[in-house]
N, C-alpha and C. Protein backbone atom coordinates (compact mmCIF):
# COMPACT_ATOMS: atom_id res chain seq x y z
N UNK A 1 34.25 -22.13 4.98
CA UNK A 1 33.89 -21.03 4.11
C UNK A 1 32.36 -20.93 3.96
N UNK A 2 31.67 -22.30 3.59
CA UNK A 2 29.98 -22.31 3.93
C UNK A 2 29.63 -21.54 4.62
N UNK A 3 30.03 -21.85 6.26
CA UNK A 3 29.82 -20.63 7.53
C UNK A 3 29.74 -19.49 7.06
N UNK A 4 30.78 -19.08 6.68
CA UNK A 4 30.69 -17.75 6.81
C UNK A 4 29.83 -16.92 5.75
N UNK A 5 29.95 -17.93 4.60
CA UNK A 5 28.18 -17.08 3.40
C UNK A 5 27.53 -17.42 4.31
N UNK A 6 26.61 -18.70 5.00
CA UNK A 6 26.04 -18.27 5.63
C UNK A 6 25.40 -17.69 6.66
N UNK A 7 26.53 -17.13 7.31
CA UNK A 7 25.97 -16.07 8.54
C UNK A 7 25.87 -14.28 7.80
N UNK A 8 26.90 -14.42 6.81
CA UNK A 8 26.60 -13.21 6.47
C UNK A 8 25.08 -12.77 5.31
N UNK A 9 24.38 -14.21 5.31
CA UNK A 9 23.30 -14.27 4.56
C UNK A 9 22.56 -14.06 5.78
N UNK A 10 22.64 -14.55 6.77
CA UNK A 10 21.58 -14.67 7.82
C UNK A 10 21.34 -13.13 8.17
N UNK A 11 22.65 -12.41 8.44
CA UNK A 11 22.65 -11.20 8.86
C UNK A 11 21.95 -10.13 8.13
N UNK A 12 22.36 -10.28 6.98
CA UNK A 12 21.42 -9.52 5.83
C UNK A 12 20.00 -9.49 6.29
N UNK A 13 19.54 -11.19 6.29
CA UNK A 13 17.98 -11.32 5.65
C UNK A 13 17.34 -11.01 7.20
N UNK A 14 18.29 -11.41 8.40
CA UNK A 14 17.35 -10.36 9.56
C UNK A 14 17.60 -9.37 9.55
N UNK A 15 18.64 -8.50 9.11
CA UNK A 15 18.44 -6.57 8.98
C UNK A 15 17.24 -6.23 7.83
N UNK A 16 17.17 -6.79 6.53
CA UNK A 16 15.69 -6.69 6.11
C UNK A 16 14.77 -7.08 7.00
N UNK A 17 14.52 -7.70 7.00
CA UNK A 17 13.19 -8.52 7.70
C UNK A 17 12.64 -7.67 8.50
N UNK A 18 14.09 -7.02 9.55
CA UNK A 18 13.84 -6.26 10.57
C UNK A 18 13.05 -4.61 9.95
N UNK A 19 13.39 -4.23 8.74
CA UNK A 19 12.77 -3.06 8.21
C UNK A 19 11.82 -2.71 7.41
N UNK A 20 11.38 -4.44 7.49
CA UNK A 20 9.77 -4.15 6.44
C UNK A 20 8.47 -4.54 7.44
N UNK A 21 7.59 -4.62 7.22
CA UNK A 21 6.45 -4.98 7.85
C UNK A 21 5.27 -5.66 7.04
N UNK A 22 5.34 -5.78 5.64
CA UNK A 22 5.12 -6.47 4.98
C UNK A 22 4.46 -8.22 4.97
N UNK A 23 3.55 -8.22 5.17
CA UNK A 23 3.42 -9.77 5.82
C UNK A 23 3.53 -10.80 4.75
N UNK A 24 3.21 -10.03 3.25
CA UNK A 24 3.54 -11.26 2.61
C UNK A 24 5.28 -11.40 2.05
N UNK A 25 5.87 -10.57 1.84
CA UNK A 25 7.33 -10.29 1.96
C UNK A 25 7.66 -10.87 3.25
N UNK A 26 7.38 -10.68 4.03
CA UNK A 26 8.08 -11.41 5.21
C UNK A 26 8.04 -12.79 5.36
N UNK A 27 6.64 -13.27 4.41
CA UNK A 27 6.88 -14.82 4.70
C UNK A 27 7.42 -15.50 3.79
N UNK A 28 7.88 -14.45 2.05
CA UNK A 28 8.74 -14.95 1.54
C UNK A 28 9.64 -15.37 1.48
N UNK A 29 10.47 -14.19 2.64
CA UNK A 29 12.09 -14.41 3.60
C UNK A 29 12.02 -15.20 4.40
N UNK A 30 11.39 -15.96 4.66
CA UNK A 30 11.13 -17.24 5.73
C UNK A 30 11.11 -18.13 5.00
N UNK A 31 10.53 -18.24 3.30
CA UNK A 31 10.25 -19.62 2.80
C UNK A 31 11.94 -19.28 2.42
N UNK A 32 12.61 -17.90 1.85
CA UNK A 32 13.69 -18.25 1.28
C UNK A 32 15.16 -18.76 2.25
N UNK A 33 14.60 -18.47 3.70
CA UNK A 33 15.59 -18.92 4.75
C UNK A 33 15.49 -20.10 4.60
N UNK A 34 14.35 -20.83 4.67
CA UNK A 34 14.35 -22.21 5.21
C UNK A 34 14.87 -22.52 3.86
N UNK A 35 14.61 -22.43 2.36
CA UNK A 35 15.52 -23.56 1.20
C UNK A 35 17.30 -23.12 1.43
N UNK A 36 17.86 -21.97 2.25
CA UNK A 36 19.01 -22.10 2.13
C UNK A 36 19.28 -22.59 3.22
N UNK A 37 18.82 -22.86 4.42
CA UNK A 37 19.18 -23.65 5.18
C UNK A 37 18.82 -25.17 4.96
N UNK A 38 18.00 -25.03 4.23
CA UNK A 38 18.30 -26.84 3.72
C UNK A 38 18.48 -27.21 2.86
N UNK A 39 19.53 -25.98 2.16
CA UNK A 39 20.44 -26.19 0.91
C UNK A 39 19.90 -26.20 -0.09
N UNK A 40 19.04 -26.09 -0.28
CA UNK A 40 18.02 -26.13 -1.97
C UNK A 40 18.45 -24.34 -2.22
N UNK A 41 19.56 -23.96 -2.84
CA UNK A 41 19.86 -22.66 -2.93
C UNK A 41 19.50 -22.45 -4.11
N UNK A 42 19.29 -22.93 -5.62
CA UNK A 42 18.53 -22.47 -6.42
C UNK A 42 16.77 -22.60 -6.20
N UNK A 43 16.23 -23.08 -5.48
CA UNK A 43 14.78 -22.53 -4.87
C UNK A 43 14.83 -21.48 -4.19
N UNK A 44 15.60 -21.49 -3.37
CA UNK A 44 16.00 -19.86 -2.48
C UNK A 44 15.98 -18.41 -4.02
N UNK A 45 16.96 -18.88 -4.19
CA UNK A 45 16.91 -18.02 -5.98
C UNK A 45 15.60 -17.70 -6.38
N UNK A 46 15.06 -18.57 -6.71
CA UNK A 46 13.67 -18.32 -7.93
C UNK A 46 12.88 -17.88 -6.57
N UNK A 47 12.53 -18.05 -5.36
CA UNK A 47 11.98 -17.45 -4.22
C UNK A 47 12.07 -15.71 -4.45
N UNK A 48 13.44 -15.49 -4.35
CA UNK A 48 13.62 -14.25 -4.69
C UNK A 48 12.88 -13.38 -5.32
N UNK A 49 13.20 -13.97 -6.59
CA UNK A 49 12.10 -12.88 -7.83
C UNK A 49 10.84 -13.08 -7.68
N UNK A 50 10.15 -13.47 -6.30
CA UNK A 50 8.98 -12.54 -5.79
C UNK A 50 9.09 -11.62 -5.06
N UNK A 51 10.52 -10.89 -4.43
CA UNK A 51 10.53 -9.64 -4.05
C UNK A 51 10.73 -8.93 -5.04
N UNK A 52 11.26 -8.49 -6.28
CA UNK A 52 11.17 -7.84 -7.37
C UNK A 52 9.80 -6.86 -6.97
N UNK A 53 8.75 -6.91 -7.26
CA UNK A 53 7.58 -6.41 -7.10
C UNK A 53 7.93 -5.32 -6.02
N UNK A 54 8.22 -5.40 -4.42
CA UNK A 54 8.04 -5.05 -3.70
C UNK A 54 9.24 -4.02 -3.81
N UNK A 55 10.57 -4.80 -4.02
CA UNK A 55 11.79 -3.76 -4.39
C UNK A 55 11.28 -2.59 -5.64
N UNK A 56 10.67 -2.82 -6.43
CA UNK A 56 10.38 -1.85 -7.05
C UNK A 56 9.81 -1.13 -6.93
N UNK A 57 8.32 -1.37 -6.10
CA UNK A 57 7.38 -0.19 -4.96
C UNK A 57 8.26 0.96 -4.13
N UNK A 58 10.01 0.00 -3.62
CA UNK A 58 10.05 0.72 -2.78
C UNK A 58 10.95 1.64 -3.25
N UNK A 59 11.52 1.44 -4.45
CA UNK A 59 12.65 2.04 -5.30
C UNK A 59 11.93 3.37 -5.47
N UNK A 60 10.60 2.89 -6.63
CA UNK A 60 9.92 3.70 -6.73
C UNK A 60 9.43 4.94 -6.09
N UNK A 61 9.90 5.19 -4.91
CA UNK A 61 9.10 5.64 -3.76
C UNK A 61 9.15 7.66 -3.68
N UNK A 62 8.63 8.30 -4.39
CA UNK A 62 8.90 9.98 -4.09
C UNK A 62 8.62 10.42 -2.96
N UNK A 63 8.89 10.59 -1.38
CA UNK A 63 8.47 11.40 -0.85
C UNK A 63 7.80 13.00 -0.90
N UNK A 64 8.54 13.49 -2.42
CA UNK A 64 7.48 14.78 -2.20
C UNK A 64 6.46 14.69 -2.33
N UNK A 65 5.85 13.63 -3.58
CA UNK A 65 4.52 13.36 -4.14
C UNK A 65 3.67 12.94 -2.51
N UNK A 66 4.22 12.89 -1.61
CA UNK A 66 3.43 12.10 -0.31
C UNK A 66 3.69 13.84 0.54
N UNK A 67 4.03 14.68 0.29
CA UNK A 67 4.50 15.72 0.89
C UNK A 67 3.15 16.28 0.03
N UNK A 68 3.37 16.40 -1.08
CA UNK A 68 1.78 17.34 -1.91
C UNK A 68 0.79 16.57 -1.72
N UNK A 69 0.85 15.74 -1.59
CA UNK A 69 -0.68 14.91 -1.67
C UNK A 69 -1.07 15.28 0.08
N UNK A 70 -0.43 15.32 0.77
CA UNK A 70 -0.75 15.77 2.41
C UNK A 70 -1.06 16.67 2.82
N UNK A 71 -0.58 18.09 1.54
CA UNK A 71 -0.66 19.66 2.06
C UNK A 71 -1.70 19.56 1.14
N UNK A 72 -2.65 19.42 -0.04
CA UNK A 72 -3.65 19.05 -0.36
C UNK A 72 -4.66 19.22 0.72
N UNK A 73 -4.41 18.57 2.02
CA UNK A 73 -6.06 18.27 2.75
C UNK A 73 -5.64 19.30 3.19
């Protein structure tokens, strides 16, 4: 049963990984791969809530406001 959380964790955190470009987010998901692969899963946790920040940039995100601010120039 382990297996299979973790491949379907793995799968997740490379389909993110794969859609940000982010370099310091990206090396968060690397510190938080490596504590669940060596089982420290509440460090993986508190790892986490340093994407908070970034999830909320991207939540945040209006494309029209980037649509007026462009027809502007």
């Amino acid at each position: 049963m382990a297996t299979q959380y973790y491949n379907e964790f793995a799968l997740r955190m490379t389909e993110f990984m794969g859609a940000i470009q982010n370099r310091k987010v990206l090396a968060t998901c690397i510190e938080i791969s490596r504590d669940v692969t060596s089982g420290a899963y509440y460090k993986a946790l508190i790892s986490c809530r340093k994407l908070f920040d970034f999830e909320q940039e991207c939540l945040s995100y209006d494309p029209e406001s980037l649509q007026r601010h462009a027809a502007g120039y």
